[in-house]
Protein backbone atom coordinates (compact mmCIF):
# COMPACT_ATOMS: atom_id res chain seq x y z
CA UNK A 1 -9.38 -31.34 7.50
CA UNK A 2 -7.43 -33.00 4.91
CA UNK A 3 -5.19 -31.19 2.29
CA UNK A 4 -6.60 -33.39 -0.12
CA UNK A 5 -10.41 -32.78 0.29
CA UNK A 6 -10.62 -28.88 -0.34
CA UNK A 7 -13.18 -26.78 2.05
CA UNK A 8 -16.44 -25.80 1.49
CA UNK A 9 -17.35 -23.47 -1.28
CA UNK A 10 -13.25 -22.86 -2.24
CA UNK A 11 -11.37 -22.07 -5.46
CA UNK A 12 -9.50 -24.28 -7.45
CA UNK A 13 -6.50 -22.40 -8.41
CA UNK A 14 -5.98 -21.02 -4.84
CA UNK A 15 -6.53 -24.77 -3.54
CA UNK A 16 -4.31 -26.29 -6.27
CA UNK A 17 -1.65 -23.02 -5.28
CA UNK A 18 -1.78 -24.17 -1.52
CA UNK A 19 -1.58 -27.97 -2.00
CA UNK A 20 1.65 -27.04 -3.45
CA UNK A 21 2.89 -24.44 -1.25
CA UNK A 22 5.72 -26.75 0.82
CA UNK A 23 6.39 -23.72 2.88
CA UNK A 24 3.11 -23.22 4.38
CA UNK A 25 1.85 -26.70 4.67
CA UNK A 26 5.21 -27.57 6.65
CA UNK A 27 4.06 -24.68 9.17
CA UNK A 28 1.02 -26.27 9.77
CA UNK A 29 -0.95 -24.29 8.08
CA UNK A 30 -4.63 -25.21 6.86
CA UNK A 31 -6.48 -23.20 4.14
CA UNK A 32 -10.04 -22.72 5.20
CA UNK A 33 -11.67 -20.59 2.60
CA UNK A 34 -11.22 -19.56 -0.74
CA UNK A 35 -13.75 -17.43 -2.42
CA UNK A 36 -13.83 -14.48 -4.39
CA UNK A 37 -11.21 -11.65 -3.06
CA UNK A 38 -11.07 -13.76 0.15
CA UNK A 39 -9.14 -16.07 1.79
CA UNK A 40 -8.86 -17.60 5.66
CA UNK A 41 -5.63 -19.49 6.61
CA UNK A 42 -5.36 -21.02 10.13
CA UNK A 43 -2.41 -22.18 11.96
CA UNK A 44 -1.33 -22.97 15.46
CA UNK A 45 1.63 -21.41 17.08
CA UNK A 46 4.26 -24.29 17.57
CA UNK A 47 7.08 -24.63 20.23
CA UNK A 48 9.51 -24.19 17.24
CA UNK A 49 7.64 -20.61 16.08
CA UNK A 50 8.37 -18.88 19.90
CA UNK A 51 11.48 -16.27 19.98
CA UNK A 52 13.66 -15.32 23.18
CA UNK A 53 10.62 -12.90 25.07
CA UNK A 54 8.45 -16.53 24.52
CA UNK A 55 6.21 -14.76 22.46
CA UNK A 56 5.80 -15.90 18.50
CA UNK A 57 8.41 -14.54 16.03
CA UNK A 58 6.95 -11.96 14.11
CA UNK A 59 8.03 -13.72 10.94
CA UNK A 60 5.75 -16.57 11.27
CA UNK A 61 2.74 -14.40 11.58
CA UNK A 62 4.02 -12.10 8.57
CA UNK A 63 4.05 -16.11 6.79
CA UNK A 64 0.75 -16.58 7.99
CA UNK A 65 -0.77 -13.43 6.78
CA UNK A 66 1.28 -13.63 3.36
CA UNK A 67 0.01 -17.04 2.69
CA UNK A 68 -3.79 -15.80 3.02
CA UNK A 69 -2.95 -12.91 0.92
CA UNK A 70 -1.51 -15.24 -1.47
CA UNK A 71 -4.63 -17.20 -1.91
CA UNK A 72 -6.91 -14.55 -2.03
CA UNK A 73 -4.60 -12.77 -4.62
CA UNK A 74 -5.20 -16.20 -6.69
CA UNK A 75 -8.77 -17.22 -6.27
CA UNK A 76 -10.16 -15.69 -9.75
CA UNK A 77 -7.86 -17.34 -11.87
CA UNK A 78 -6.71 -14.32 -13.24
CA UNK A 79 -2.74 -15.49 -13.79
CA UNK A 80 0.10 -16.17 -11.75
CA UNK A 81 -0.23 -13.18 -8.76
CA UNK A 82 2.50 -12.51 -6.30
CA UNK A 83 3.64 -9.88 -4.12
CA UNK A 84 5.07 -6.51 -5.32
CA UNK A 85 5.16 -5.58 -1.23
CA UNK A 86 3.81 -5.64 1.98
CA UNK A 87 3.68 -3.83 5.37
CA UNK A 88 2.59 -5.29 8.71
CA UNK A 89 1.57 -3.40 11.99
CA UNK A 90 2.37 -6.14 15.31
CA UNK A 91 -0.86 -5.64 17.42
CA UNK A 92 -0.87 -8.06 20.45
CA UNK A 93 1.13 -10.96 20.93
CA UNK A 94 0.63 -14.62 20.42
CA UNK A 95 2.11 -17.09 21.89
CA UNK A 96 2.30 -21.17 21.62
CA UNK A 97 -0.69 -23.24 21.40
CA UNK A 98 -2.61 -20.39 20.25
CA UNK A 99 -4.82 -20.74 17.05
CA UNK A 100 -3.95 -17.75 14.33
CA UNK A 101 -6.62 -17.15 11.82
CA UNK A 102 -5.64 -14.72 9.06
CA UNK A 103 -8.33 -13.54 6.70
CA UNK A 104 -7.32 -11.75 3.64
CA UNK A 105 -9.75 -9.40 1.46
CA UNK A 106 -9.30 -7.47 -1.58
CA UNK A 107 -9.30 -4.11 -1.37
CA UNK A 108 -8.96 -3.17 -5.01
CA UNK A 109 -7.56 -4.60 -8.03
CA UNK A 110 -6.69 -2.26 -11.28
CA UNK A 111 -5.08 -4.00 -14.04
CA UNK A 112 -2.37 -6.08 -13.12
CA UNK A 113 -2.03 -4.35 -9.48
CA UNK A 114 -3.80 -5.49 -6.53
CA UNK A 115 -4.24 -4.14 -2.88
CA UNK A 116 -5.29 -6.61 0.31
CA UNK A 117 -5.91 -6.44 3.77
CA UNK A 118 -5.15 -9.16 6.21
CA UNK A 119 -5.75 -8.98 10.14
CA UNK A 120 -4.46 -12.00 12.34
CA UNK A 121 -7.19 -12.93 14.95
CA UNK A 122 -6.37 -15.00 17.99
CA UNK A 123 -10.51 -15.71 18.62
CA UNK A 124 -11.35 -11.82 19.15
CA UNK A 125 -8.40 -10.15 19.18
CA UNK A 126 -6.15 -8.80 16.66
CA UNK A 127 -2.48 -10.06 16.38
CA UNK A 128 -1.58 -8.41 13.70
CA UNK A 129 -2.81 -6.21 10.75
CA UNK A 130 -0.91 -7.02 7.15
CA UNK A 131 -1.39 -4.64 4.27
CA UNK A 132 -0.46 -6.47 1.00
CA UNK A 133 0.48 -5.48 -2.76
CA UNK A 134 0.01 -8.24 -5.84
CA UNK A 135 0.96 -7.68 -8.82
CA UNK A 136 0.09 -10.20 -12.07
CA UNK A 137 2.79 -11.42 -13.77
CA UNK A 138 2.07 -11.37 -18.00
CA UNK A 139 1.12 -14.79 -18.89
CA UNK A 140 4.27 -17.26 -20.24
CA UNK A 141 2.04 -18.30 -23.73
């Protein structure tokens, strides 16, 4: 899929947020949904992404989970929302060649505070589960 031509059924302002997210795109990273309080972000462990034990580095599928938080934290179009914080629990390991899929939902948003949930799937099983906080940041008008 090209960055260009947005998935199926996906929101603008998290599409337009990901097209310019350097970071993520430069991972290899591939948004595949978008919709309301949702997101799914793929990528594919690369020989560059595996620590000393040959396993991936924990940080890359912390990026991976932040990055579908990110978009699902910015689907609505509600403002500029980032994170206030986030926790992650290391489940299984991945390792290279394998295909991560993060999906991010929205647990509850009150005001300008958000909470998400993101687990990191290798096909069936979990990777990793991410707990996420957003926070909107008061519009720059």
């Amino acid at each position: 899929m090209s960055l260009t031509e947005p998935p199926q059924g996906e929101n603008e302002t998290a599409r337009r947020m990901f097209e310019a997210d350097r970071a993520s795109k430069n991972l290899g990273m591939r948004l595949v949904e978008a919709v309301h309080g949702r997101a799914t972000v793929e990528m594919t462990v690369g020989a560059l992404m595996v620590n000393g034990h040959g396993i991936a580095h924990g940080g890359f599928v912390f990026s991976l989970a932040d990055t579908a938080f990110a978009c699902a934290c910015n689907v609505d179009g509600r403002g500029v929302t980032v994170a206030s914080g986030a926790d992650v629990t290391f489940v299984s390991p991945a390792e290279e060649g394998d295909v991560l899929v993060a999906t991010a939902i929205e647990r509850v948003v009150r005001g300008r505070s958000g909470i998400y949930d993101v687990t990191v799937r290798r096909g069936e099983d979990v990777v990793a589960e991410f707990r996420g906080r957003s926070r909107t940041l008061p519009s720059r008008e």
